[in-house]
PDB file of N, CA and C in Angstrom:
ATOM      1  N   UNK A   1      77.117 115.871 105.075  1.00  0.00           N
ATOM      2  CA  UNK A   1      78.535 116.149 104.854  1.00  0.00           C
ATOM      3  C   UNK A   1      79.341 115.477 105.963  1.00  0.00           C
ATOM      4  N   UNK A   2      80.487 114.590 105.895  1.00  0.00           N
ATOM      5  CA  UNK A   2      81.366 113.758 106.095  1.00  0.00           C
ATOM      6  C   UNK A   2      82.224 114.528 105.942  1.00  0.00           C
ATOM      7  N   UNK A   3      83.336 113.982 107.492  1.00  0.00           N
ATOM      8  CA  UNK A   3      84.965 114.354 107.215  1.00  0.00           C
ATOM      9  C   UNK A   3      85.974 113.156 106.785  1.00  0.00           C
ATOM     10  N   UNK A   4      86.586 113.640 105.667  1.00  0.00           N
ATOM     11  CA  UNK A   4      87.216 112.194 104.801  1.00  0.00           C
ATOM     12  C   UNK A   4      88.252 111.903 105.685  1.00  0.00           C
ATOM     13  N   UNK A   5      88.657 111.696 106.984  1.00  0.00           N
ATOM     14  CA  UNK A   5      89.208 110.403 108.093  1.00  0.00           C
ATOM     15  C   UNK A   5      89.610 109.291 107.781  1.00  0.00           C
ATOM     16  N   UNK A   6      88.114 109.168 107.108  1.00  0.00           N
ATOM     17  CA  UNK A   6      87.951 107.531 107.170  1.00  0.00           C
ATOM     18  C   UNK A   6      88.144 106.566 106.104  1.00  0.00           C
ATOM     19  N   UNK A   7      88.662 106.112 104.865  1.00  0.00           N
ATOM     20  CA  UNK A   7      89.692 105.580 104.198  1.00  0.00           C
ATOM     21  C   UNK A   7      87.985 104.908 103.248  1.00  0.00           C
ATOM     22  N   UNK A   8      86.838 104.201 104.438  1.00  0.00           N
ATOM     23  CA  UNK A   8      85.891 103.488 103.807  1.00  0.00           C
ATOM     24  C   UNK A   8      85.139 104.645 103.385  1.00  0.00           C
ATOM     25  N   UNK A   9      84.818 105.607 103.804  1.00  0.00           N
ATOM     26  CA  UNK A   9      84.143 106.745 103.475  1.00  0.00           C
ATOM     27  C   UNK A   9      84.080 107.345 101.951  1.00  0.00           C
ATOM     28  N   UNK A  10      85.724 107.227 101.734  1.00  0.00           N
ATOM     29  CA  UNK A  10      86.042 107.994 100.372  1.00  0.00           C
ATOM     30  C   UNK A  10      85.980 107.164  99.410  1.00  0.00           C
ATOM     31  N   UNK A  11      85.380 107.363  98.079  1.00  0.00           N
ATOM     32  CA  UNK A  11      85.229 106.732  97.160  1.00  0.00           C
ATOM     33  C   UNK A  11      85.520 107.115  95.927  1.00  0.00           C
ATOM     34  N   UNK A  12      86.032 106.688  94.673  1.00  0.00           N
ATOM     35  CA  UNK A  12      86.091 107.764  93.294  1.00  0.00           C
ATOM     36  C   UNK A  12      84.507 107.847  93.175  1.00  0.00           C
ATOM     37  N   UNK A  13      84.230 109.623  92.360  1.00  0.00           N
ATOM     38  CA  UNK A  13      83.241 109.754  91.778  1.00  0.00           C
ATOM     39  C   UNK A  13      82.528 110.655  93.212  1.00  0.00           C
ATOM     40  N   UNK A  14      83.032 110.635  94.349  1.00  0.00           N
ATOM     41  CA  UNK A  14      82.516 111.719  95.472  1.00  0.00           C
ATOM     42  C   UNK A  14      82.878 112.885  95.140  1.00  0.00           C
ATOM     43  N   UNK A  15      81.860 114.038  95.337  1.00  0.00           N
ATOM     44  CA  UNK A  15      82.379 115.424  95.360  1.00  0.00           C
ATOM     45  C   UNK A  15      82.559 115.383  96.876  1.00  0.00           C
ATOM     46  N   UNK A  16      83.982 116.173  96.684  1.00  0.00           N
ATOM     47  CA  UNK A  16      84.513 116.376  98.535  1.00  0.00           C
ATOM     48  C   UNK A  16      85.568 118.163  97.936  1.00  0.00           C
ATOM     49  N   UNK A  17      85.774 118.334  99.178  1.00  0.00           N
ATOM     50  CA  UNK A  17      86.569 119.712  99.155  1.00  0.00           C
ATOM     51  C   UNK A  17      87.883 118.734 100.164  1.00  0.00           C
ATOM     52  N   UNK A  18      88.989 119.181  99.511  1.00  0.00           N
ATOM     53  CA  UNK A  18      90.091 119.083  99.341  1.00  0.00           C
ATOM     54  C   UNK A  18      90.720 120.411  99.615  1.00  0.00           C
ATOM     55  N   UNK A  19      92.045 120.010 100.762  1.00  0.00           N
ATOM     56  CA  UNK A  19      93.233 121.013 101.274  1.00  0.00           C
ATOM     57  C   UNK A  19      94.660 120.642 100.382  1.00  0.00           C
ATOM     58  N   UNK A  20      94.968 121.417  99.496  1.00  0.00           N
ATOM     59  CA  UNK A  20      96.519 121.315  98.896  1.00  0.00           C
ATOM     60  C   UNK A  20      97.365 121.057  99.248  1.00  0.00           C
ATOM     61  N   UNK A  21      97.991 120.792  99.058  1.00  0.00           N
ATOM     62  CA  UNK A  21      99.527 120.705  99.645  1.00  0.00           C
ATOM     63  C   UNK A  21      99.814 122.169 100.066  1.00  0.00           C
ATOM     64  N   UNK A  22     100.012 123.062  98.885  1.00  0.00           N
ATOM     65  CA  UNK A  22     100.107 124.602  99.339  1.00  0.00           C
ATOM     66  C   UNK A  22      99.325 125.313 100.407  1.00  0.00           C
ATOM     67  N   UNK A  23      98.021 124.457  99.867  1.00  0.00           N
ATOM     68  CA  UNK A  23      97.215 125.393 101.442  1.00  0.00           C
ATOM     69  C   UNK A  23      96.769 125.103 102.391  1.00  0.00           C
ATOM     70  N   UNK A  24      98.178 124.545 102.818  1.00  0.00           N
ATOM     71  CA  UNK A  24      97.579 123.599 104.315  1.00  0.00           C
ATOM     72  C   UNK A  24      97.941 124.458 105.430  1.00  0.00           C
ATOM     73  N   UNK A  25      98.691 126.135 105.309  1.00  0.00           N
ATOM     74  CA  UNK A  25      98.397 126.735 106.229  1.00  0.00           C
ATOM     75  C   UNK A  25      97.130 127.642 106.354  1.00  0.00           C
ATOM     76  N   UNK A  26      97.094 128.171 105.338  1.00  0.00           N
ATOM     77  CA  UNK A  26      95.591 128.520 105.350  1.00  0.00           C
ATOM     78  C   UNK A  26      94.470 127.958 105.454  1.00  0.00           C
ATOM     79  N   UNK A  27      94.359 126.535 104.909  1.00  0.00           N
ATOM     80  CA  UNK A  27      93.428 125.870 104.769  1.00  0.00           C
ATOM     81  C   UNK A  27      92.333 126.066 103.734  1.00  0.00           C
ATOM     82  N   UNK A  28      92.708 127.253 102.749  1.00  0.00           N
ATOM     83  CA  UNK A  28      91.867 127.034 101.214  1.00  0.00           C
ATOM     84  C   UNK A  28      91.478 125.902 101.072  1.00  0.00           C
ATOM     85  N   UNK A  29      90.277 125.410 100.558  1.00  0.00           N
ATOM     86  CA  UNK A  29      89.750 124.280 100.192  1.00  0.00           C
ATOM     87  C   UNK A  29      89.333 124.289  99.118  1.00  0.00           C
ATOM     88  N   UNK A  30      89.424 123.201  98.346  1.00  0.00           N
ATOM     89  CA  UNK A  30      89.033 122.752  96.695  1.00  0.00           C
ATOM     90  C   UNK A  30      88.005 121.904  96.354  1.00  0.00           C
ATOM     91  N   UNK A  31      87.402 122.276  95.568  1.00  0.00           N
ATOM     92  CA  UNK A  31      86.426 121.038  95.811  1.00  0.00           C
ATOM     93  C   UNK A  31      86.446 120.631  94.291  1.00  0.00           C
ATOM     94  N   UNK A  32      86.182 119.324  94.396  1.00  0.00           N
ATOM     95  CA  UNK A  32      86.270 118.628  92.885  1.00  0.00           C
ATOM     96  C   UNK A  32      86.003 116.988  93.357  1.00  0.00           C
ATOM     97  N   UNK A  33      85.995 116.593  92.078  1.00  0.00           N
ATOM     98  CA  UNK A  33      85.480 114.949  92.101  1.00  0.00           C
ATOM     99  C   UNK A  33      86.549 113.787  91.988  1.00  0.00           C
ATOM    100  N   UNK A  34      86.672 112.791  93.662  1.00  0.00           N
ATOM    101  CA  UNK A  34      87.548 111.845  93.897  1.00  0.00           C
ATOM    102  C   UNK A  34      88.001 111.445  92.721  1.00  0.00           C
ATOM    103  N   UNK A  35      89.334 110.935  92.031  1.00  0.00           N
ATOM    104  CA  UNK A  35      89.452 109.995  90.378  1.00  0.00           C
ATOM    105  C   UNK A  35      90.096 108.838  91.467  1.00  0.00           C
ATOM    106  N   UNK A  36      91.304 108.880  92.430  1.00  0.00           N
ATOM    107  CA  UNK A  36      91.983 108.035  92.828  1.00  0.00           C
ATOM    108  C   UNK A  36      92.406 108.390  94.323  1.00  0.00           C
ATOM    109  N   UNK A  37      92.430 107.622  94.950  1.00  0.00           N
ATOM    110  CA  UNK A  37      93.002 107.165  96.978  1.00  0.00           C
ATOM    111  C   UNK A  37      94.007 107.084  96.603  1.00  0.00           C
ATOM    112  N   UNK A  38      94.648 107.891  97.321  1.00  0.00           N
ATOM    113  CA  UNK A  38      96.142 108.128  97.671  1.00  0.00           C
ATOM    114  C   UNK A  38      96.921 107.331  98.585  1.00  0.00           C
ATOM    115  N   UNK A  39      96.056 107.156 100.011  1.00  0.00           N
ATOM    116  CA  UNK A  39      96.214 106.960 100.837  1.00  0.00           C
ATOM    117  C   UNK A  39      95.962 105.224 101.176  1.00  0.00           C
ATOM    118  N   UNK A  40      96.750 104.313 101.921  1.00  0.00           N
ATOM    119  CA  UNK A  40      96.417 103.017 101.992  1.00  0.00           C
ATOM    120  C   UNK A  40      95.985 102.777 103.173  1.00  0.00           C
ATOM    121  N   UNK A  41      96.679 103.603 104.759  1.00  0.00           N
ATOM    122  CA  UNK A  41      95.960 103.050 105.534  1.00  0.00           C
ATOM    123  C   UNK A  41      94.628 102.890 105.451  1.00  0.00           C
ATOM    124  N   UNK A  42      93.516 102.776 106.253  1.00  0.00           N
ATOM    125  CA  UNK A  42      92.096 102.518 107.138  1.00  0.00           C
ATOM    126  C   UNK A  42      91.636 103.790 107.198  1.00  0.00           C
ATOM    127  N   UNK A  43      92.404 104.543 108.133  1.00  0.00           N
ATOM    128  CA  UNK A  43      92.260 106.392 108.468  1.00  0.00           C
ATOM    129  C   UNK A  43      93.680 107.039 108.596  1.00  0.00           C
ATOM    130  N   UNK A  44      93.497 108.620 108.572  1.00  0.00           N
ATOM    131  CA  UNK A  44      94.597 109.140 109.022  1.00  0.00           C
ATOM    132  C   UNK A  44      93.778 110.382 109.024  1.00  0.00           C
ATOM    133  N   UNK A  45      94.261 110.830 110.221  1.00  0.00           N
ATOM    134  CA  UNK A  45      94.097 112.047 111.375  1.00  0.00           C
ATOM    135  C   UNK A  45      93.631 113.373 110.420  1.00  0.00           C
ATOM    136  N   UNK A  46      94.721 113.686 109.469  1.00  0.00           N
ATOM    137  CA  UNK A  46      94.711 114.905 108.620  1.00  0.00           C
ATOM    138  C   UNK A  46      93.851 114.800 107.432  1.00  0.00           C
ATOM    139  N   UNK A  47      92.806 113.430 107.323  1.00  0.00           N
ATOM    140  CA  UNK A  47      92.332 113.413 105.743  1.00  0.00           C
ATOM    141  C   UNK A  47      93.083 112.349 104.884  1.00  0.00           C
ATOM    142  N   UNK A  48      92.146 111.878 104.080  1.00  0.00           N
ATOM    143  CA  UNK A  48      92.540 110.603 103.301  1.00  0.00           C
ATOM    144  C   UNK A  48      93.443 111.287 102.235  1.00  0.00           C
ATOM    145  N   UNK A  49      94.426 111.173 101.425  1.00  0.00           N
ATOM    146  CA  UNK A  49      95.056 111.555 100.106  1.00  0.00           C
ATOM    147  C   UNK A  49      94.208 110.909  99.261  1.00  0.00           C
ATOM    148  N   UNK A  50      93.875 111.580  98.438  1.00  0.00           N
ATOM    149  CA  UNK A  50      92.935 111.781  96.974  1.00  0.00           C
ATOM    150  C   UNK A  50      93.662 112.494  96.015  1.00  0.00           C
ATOM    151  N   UNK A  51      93.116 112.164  94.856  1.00  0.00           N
ATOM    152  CA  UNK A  51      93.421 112.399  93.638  1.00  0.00           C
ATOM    153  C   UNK A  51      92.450 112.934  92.504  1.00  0.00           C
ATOM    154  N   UNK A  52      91.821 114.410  92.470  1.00  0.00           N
ATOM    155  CA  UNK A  52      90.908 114.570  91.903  1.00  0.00           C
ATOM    156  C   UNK A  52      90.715 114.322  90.302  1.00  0.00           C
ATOM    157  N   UNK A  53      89.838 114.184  89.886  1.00  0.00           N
ATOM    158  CA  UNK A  53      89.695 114.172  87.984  1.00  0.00           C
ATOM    159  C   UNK A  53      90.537 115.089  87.541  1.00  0.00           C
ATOM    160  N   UNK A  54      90.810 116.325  87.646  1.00  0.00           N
ATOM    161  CA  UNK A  54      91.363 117.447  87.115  1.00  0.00           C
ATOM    162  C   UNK A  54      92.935 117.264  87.595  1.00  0.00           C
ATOM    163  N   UNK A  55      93.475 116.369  88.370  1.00  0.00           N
ATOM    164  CA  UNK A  55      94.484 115.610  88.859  1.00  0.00           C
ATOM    165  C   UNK A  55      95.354 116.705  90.144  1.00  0.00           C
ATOM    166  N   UNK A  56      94.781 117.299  90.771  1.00  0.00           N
ATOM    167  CA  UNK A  56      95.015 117.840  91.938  1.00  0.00           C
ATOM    168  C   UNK A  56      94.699 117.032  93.006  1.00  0.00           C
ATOM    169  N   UNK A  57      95.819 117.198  93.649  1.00  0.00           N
ATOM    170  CA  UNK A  57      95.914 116.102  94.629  1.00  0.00           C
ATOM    171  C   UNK A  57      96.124 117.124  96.313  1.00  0.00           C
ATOM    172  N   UNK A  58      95.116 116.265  97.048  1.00  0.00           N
ATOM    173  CA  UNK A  58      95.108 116.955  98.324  1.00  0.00           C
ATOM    174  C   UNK A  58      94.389 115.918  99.629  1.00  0.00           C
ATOM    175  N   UNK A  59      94.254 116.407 100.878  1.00  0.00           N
ATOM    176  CA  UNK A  59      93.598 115.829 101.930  1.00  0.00           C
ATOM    177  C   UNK A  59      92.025 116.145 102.246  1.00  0.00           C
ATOM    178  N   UNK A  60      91.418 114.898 102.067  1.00  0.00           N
ATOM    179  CA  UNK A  60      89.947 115.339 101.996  1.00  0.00           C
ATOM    180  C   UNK A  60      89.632 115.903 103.177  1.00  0.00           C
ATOM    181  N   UNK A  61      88.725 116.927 103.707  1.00  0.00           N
ATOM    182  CA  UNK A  61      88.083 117.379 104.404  1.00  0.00           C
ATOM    183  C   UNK A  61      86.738 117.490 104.747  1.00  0.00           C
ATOM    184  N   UNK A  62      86.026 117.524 103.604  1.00  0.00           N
ATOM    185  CA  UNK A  62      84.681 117.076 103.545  1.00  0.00           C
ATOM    186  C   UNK A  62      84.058 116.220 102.110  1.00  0.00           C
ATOM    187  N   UNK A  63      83.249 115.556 102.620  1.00  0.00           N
ATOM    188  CA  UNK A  63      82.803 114.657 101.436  1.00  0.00           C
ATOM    189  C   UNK A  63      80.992 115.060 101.461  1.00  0.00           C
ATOM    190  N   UNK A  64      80.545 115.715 100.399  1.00  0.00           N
ATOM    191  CA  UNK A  64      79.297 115.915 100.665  1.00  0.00           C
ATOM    192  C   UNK A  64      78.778 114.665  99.634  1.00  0.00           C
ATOM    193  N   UNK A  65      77.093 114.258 100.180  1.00  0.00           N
ATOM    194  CA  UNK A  65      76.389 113.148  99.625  1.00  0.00           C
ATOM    195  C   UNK A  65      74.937 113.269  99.329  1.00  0.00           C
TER     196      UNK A  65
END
């Protein structure tokens, strides 16, 4: 298990757990399967933006493999 940081890391078709938009004070996590990168830089600090199949969109946190 990987923290999605890293922009090369994330891929469509990864199961990763995902933080919401809504639950980024709590930090609830979601887990579901990458469809689309949100995000263009390389990295960013808080988690790559993803776009799951079920089309919930959040900051990856972990990417399991």
């Amino acid at each position: 298990m990987t923290n999605g940081t890293q922009r090369a890391s994330v891929k469509p078709g990864l199961e990763v757990d995902i933080v919401l938009k809504q639950d980024q004070r709590t930090g609830k996590l979601t887990r579901g399967i990458v469809k689309d990168l949100l995000t263009n830089s390389p990295n960013h600090p808080h988690g790559i933006k993803v776009r799951l199949t079920d089309g919930q969109v959040g900051r990856v946190k972990h990417i399991y493999t």
